[in-house]
PDB file of N, CA and C in Angstrom:
ATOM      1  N   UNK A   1     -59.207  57.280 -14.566  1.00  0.00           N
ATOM      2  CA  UNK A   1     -58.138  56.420 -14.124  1.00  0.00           C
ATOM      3  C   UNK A   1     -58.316  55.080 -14.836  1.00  0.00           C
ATOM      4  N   UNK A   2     -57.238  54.493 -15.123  1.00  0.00           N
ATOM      5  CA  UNK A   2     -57.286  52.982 -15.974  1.00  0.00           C
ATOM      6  C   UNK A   2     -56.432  52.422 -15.371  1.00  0.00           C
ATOM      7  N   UNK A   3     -55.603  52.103 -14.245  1.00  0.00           N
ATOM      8  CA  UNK A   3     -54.627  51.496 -13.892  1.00  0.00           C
ATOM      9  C   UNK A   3     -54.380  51.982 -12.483  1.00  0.00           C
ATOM     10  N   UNK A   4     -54.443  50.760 -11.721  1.00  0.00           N
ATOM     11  CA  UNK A   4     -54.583  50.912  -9.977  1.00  0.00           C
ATOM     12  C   UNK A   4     -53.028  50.050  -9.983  1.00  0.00           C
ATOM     13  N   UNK A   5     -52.292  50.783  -9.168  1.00  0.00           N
ATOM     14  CA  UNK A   5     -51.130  49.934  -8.691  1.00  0.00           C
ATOM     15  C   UNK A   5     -50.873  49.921  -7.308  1.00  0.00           C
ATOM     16  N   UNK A   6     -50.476  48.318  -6.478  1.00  0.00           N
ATOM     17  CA  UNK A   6     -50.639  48.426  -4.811  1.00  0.00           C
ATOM     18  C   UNK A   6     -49.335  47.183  -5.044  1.00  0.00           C
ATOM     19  N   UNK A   7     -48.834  47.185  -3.895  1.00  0.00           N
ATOM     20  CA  UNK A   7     -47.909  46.918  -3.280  1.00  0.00           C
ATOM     21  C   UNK A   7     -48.329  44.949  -3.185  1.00  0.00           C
ATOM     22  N   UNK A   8     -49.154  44.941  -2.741  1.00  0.00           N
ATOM     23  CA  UNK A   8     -50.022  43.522  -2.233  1.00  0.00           C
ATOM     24  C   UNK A   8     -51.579  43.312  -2.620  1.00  0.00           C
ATOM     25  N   UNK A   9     -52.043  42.328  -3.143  1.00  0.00           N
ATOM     26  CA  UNK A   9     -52.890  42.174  -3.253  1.00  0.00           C
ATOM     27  C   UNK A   9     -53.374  41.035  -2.630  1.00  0.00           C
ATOM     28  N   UNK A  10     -54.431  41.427  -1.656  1.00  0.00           N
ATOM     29  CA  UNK A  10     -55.044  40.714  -0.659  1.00  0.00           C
ATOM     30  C   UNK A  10     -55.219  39.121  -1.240  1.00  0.00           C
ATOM     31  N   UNK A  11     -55.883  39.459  -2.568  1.00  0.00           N
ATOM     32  CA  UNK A  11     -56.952  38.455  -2.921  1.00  0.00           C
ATOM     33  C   UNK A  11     -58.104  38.396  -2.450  1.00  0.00           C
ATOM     34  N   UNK A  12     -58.871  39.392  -1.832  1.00  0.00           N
ATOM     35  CA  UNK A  12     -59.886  40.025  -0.909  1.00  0.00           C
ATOM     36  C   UNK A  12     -61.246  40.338  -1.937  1.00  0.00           C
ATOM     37  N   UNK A  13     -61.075  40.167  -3.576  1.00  0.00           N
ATOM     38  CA  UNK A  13     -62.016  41.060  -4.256  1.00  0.00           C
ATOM     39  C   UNK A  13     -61.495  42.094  -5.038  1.00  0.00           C
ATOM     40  N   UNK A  14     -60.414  42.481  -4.781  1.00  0.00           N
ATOM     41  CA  UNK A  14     -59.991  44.618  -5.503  1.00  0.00           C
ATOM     42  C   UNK A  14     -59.550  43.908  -6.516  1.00  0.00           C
ATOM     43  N   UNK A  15     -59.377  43.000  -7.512  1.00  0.00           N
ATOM     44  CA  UNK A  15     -58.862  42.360  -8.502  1.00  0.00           C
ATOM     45  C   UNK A  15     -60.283  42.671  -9.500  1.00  0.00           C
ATOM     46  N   UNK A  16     -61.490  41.901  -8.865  1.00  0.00           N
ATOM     47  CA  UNK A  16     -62.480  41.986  -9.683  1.00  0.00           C
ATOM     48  C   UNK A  16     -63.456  43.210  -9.366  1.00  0.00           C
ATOM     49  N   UNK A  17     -63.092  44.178  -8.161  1.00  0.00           N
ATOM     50  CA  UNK A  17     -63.691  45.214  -8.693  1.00  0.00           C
ATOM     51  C   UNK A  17     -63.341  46.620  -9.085  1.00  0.00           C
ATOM     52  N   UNK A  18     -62.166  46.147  -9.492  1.00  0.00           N
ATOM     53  CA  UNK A  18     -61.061  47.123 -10.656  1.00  0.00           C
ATOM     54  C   UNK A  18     -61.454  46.999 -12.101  1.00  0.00           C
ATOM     55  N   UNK A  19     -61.911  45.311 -12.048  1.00  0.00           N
ATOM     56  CA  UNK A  19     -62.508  45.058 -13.261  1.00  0.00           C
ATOM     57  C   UNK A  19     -63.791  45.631 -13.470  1.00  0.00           C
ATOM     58  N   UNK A  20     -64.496  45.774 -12.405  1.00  0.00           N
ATOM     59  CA  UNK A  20     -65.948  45.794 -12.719  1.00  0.00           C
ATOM     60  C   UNK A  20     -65.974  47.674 -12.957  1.00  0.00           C
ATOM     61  N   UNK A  21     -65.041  48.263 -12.169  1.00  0.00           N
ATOM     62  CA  UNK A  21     -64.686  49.570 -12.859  1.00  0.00           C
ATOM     63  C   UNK A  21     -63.815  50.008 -14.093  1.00  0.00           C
ATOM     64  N   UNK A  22     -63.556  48.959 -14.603  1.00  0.00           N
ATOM     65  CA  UNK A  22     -62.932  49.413 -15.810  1.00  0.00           C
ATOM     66  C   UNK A  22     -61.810  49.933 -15.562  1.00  0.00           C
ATOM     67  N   UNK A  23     -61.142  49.377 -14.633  1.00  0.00           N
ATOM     68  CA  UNK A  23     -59.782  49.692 -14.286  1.00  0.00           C
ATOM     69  C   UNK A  23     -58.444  48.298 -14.125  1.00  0.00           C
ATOM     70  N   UNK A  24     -57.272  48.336 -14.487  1.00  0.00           N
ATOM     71  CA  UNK A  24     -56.336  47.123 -14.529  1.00  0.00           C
ATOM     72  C   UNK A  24     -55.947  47.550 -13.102  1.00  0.00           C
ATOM     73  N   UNK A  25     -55.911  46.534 -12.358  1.00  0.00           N
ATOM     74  CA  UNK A  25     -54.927  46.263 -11.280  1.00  0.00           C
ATOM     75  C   UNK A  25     -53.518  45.632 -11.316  1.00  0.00           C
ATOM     76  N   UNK A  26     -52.616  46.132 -10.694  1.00  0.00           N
ATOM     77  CA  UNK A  26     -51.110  45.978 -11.119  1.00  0.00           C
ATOM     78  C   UNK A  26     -50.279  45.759  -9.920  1.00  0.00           C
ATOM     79  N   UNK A  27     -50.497  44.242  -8.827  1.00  0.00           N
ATOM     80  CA  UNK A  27     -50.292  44.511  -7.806  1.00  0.00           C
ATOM     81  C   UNK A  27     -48.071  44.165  -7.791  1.00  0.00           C
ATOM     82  N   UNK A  28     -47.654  44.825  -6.990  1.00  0.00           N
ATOM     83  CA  UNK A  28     -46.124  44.036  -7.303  1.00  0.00           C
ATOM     84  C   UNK A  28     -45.834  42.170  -6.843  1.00  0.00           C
ATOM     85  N   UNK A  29     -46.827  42.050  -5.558  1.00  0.00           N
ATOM     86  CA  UNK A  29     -47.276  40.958  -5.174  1.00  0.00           C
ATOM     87  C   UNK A  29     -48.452  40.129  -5.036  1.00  0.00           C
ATOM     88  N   UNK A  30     -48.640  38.988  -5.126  1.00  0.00           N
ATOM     89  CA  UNK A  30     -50.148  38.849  -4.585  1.00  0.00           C
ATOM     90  C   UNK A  30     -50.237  37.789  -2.779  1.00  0.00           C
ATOM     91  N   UNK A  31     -50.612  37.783  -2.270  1.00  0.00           N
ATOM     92  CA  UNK A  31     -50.858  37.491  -1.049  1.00  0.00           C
ATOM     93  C   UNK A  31     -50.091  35.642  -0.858  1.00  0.00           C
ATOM     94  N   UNK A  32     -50.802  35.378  -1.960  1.00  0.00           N
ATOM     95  CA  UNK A  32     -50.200  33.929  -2.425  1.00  0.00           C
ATOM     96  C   UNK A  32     -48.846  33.809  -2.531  1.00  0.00           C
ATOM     97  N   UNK A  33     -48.085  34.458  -3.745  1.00  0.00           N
ATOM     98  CA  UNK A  33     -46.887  34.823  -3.406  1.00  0.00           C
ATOM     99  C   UNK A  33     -45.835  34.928  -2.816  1.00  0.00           C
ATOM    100  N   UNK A  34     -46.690  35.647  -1.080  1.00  0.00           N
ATOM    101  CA  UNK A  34     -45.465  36.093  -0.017  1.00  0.00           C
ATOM    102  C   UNK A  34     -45.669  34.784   0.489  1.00  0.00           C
ATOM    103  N   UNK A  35     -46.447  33.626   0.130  1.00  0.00           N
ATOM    104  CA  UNK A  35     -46.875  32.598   1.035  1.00  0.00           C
ATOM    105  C   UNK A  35     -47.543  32.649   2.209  1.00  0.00           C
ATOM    106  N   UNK A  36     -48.065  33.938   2.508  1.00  0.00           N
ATOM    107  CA  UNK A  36     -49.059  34.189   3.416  1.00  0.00           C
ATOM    108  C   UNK A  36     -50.601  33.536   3.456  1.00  0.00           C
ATOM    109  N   UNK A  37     -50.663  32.654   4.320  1.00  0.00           N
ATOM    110  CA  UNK A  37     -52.149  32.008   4.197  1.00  0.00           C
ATOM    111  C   UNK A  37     -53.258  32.778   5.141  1.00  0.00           C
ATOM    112  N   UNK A  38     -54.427  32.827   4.864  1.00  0.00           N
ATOM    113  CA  UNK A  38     -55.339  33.807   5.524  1.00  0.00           C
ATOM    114  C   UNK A  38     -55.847  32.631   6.433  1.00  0.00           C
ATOM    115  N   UNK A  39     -56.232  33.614   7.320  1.00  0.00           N
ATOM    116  CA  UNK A  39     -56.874  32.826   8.444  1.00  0.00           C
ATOM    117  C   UNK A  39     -58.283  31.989   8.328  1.00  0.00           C
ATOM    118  N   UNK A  40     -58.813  30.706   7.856  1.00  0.00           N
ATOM    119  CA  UNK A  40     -60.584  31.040   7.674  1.00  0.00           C
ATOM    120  C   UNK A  40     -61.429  31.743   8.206  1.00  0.00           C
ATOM    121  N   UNK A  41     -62.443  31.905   8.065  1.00  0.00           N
ATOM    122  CA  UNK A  41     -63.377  32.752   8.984  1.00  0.00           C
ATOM    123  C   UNK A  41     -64.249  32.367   9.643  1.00  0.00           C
ATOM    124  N   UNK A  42     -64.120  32.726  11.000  1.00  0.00           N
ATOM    125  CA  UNK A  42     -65.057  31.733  11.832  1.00  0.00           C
ATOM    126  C   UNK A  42     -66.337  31.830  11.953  1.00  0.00           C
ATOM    127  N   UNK A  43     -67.351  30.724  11.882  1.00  0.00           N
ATOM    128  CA  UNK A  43     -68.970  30.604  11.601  1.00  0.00           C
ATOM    129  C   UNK A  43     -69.034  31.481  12.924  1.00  0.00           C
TER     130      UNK A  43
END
């Protein structure tokens, strides 16, 4: 496989470990995008 395609991309990591498999990620959106802000994470 050389090419992962998803709908949304979190921004979670699957960007760089598509890379680290030698695979392109091809998301239609990225999380940023929809203007969706993530919640921080609580200590």
């Amino acid at each position: 496989m050389s090419d992962l395609f998803c709908v949304v991309d979190r921004e979670e990591g699957g960007r760089e470990a598509a890379q680290a498999a030698d695979v392109a990620l091809h998301p239609l959106f990225t999380i940023t995008e929809l203007g969706i802000g993530r919640e921080p994470e609580s200590a």
